[in-house]
Protein backbone atom coordinates (compact mmCIF):
# COMPACT_ATOMS: atom_id res chain seq x y z
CA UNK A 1 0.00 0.00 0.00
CA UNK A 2 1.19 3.82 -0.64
CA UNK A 3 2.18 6.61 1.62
CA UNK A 4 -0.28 8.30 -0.37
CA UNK A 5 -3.20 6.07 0.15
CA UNK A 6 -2.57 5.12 3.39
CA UNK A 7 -3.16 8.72 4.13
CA UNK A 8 -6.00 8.78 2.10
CA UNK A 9 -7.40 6.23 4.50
CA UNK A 10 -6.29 7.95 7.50
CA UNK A 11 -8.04 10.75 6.65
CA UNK A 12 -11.30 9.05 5.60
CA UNK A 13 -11.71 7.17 9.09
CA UNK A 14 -10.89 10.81 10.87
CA UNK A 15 -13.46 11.86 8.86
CA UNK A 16 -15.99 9.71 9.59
CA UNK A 17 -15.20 9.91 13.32
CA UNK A 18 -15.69 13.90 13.38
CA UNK A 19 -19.10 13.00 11.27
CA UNK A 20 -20.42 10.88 13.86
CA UNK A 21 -19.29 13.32 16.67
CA UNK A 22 -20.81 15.88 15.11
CA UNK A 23 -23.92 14.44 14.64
CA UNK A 24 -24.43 12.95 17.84
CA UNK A 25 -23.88 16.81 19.42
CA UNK A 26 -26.24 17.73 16.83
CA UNK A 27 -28.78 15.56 17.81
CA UNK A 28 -28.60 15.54 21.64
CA UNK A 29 -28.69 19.78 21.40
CA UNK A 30 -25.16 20.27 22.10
CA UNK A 31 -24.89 22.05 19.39
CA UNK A 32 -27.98 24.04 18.84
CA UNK A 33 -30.01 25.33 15.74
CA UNK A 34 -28.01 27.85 14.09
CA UNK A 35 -24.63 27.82 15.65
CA UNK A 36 -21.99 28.28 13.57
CA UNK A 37 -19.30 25.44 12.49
CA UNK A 38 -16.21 27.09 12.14
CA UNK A 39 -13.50 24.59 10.33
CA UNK A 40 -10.49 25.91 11.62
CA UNK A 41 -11.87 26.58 15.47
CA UNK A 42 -13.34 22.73 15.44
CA UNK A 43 -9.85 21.28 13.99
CA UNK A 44 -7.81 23.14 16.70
CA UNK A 45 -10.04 21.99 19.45
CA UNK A 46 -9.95 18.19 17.83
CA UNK A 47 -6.16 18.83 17.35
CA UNK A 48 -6.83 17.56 13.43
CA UNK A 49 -6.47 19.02 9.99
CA UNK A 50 -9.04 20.82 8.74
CA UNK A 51 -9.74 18.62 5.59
CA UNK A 52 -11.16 15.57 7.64
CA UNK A 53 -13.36 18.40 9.66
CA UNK A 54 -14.61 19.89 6.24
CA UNK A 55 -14.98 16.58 4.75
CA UNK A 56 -17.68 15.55 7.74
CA UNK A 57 -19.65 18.88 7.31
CA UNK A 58 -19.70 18.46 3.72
CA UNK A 59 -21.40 15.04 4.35
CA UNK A 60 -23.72 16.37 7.49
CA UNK A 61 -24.62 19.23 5.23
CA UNK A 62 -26.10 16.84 2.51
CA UNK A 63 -27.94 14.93 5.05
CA UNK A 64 -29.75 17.84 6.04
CA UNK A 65 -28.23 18.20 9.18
CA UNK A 66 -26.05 21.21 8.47
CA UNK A 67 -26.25 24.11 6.07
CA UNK A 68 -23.82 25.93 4.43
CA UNK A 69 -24.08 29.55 2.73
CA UNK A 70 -21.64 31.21 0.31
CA UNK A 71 -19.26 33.50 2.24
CA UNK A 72 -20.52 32.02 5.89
CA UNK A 73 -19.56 28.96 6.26
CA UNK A 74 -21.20 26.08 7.90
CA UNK A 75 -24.08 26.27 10.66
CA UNK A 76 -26.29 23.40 12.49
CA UNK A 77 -29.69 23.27 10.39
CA UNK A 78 -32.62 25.71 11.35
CA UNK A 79 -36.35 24.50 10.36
CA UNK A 80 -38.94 26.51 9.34
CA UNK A 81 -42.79 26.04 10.16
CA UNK A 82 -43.17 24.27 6.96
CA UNK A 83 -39.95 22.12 7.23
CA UNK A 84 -41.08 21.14 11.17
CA UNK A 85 -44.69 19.70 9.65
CA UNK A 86 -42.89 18.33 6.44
CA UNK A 87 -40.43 16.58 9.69
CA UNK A 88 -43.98 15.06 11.39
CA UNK A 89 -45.56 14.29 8.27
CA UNK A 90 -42.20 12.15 7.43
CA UNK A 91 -42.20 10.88 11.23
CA UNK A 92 -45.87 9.65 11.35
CA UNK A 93 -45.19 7.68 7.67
CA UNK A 94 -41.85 6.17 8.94
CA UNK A 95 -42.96 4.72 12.13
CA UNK A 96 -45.79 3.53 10.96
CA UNK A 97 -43.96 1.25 8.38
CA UNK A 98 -41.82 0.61 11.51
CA UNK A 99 -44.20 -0.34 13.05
CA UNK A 100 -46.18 -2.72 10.78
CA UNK A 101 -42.81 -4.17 9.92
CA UNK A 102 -42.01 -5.14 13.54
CA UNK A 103 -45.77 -6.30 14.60
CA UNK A 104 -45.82 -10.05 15.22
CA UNK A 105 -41.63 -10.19 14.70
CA UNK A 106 -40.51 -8.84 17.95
CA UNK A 107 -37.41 -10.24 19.10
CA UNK A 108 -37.12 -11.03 23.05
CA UNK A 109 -33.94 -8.96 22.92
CA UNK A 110 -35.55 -6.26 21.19
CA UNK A 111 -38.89 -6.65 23.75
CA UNK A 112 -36.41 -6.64 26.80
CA UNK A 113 -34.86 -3.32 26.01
CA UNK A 114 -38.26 -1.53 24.99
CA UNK A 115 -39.52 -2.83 28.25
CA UNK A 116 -36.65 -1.41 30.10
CA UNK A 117 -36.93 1.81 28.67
CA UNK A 118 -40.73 1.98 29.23
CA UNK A 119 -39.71 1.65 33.14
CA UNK A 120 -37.03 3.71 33.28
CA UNK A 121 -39.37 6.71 31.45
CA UNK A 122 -41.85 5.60 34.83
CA UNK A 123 -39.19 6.16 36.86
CA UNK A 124 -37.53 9.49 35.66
CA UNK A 125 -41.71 10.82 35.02
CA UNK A 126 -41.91 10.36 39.57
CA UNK A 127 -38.47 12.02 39.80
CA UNK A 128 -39.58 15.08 36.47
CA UNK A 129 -35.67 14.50 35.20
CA UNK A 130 -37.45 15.47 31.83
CA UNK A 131 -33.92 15.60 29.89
CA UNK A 132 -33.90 11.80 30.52
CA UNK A 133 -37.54 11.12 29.85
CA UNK A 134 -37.21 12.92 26.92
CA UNK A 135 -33.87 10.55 25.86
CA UNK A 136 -35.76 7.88 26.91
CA UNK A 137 -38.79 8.72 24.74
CA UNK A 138 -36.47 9.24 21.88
CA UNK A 139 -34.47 5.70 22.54
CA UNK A 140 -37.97 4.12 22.39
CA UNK A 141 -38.91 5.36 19.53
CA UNK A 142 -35.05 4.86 17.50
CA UNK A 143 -35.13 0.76 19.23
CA UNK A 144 -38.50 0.37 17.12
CA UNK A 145 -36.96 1.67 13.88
CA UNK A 146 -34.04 -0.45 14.22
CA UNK A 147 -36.15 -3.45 15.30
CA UNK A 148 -37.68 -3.67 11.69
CA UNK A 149 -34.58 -4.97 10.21
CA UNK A 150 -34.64 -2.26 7.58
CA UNK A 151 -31.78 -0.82 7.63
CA UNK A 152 -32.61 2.65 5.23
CA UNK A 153 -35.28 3.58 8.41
CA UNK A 154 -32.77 4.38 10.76
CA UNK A 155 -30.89 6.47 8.38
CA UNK A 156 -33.81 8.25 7.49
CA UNK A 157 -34.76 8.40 11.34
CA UNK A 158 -31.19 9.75 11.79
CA UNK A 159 -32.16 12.81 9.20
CA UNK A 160 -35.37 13.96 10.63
CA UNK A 161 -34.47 13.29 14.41
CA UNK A 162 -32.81 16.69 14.95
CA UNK A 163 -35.62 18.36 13.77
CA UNK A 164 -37.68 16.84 15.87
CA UNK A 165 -35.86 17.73 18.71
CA UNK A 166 -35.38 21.17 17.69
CA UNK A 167 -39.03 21.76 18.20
CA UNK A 168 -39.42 19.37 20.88
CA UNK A 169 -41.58 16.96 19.27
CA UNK A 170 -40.67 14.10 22.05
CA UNK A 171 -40.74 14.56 25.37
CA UNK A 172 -41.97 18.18 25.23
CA UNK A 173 -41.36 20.44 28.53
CA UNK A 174 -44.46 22.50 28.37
CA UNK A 175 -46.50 19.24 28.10
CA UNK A 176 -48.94 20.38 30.76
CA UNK A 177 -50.51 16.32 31.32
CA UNK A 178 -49.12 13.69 33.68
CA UNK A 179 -45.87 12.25 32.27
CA UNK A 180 -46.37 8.54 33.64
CA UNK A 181 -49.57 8.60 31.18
CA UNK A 182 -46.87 9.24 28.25
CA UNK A 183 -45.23 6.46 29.53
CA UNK A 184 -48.34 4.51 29.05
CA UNK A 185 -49.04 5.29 25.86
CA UNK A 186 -45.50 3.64 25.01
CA UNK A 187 -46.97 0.12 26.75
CA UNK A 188 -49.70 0.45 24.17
CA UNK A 189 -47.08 0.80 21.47
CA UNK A 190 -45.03 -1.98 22.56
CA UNK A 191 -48.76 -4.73 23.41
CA UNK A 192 -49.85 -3.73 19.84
CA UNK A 193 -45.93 -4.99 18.95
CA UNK A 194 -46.65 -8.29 20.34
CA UNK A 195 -49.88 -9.03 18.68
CA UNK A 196 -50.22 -10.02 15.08
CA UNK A 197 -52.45 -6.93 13.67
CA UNK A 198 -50.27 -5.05 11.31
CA UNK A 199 -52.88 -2.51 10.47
CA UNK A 200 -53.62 -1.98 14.25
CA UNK A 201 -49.82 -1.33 14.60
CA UNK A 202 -49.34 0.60 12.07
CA UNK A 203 -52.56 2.83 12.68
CA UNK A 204 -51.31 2.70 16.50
CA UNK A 205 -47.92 4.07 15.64
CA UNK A 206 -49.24 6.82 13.48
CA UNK A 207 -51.53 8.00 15.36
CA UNK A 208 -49.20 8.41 18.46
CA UNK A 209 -46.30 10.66 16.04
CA UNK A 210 -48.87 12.60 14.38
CA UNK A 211 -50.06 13.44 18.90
CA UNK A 212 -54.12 12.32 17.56
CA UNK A 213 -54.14 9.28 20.18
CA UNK A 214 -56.66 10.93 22.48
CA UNK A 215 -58.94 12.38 19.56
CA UNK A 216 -61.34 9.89 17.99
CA UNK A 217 -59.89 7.00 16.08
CA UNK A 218 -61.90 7.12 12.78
CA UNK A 219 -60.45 4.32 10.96
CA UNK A 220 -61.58 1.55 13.60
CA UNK A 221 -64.29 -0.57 12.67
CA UNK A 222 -67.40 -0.52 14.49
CA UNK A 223 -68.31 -3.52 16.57
């Protein structure tokens, strides 16, 4: 192998490392809407070059996840009010493939940890730590997508995620109701799971991203 391409692949696994750092402070708020990515200022704190730093953004900003404009540089995505209902729209349609995908194949290992989760949100609702329910709502919600062995939904779950906590979609602070009942709703998602209706999953799961489950539910049949 040559100097030259060793480098080459140096560089590219740097790259993706800063790409997934980035994103992750992205999506847990670290870096908020807006703020600036300055190239140089992120390779000195990184102690890198600034190629595998522009390389990532370059990657992040065709994901959606940052923008760049002429004679600015690079900043964390803002949405508009458009972009943030385009976000649900895409949220409702995704996990409600999810979940008619994982209805009736739910692994125990898979139950186990949505289970777990399910508690813990129980347990950080009595203590209102509503940073964790709220990372617990979103790990929830990212175990399902994952569950249904598909492996372009988490990648599109990855793109409108940020968004979603931009505008606090999950695990919303003003949320004036009783957070162990949110908690509930999320037993609901995971018994529907564990049947073998995909419609009622899918319906289920839509219903609870597009925030209709306590309005009427106008496609069930009448018994």
């Amino acid at each position: 192998m040559t100097e030259m391409t060793t480098r080459g692949l140096a560089r590219g696994l740097l790259s993706d490392q800063i790409y997934d750092l980035v994103k992750s402070m992205i999506k847990d708020s670290t870096l908020a809407p807006g703020q600036q990515l300055v190239e140089s200022q992120l390779a000195r704190e990184w102690k890198v070059s600034q190629a595998p730093v522009r390389d990532a953004l370059k990657r992040l900003a065709h994901e959606g996840l940052v923008t760049h404009e002429r004679n600015r540089g690079n900043f964390v995505a803002e949405y508009t009010e458009d972009e943030v209902h385009q976000a649900r729209v895409a949220r409702t349609a995704l996990e409600s493939l999810a979940g008619r995908l994982v209805c009736g194949n739910l692994s125990e290992e898979m139950r186990s940890r949505l289970d777990n989760t399910i508690e813990k949100m129980h347990a950080a609702a009595t203590e209102r730590n509503l940073s964790t329910f709220r990372e617990l709502d979103f790990a929830f919600h990212r175990t399902v997508i994952e569950a249904s062995g598909n492996p372009y939904l988490p990648r599109m779950w990855d793109i409108i995620e940020p968004s979603l906590r931009a505008t606090h979609a999950l695990g919303d602070p003003e949320y004036p109701g009783d957070w162990h009942e949110v908690a509930d709703w999320h037993w609901s998602l995971l018994q529907v799971l564990q049947a073998d209706d995909e419609d009622a999953a899918a319906n289920l799961f839509a219903r609870h991203a597009a925030g209709t489950l306590l309005e009427p539910d106008e496609t069930a049949q009448p018994r």
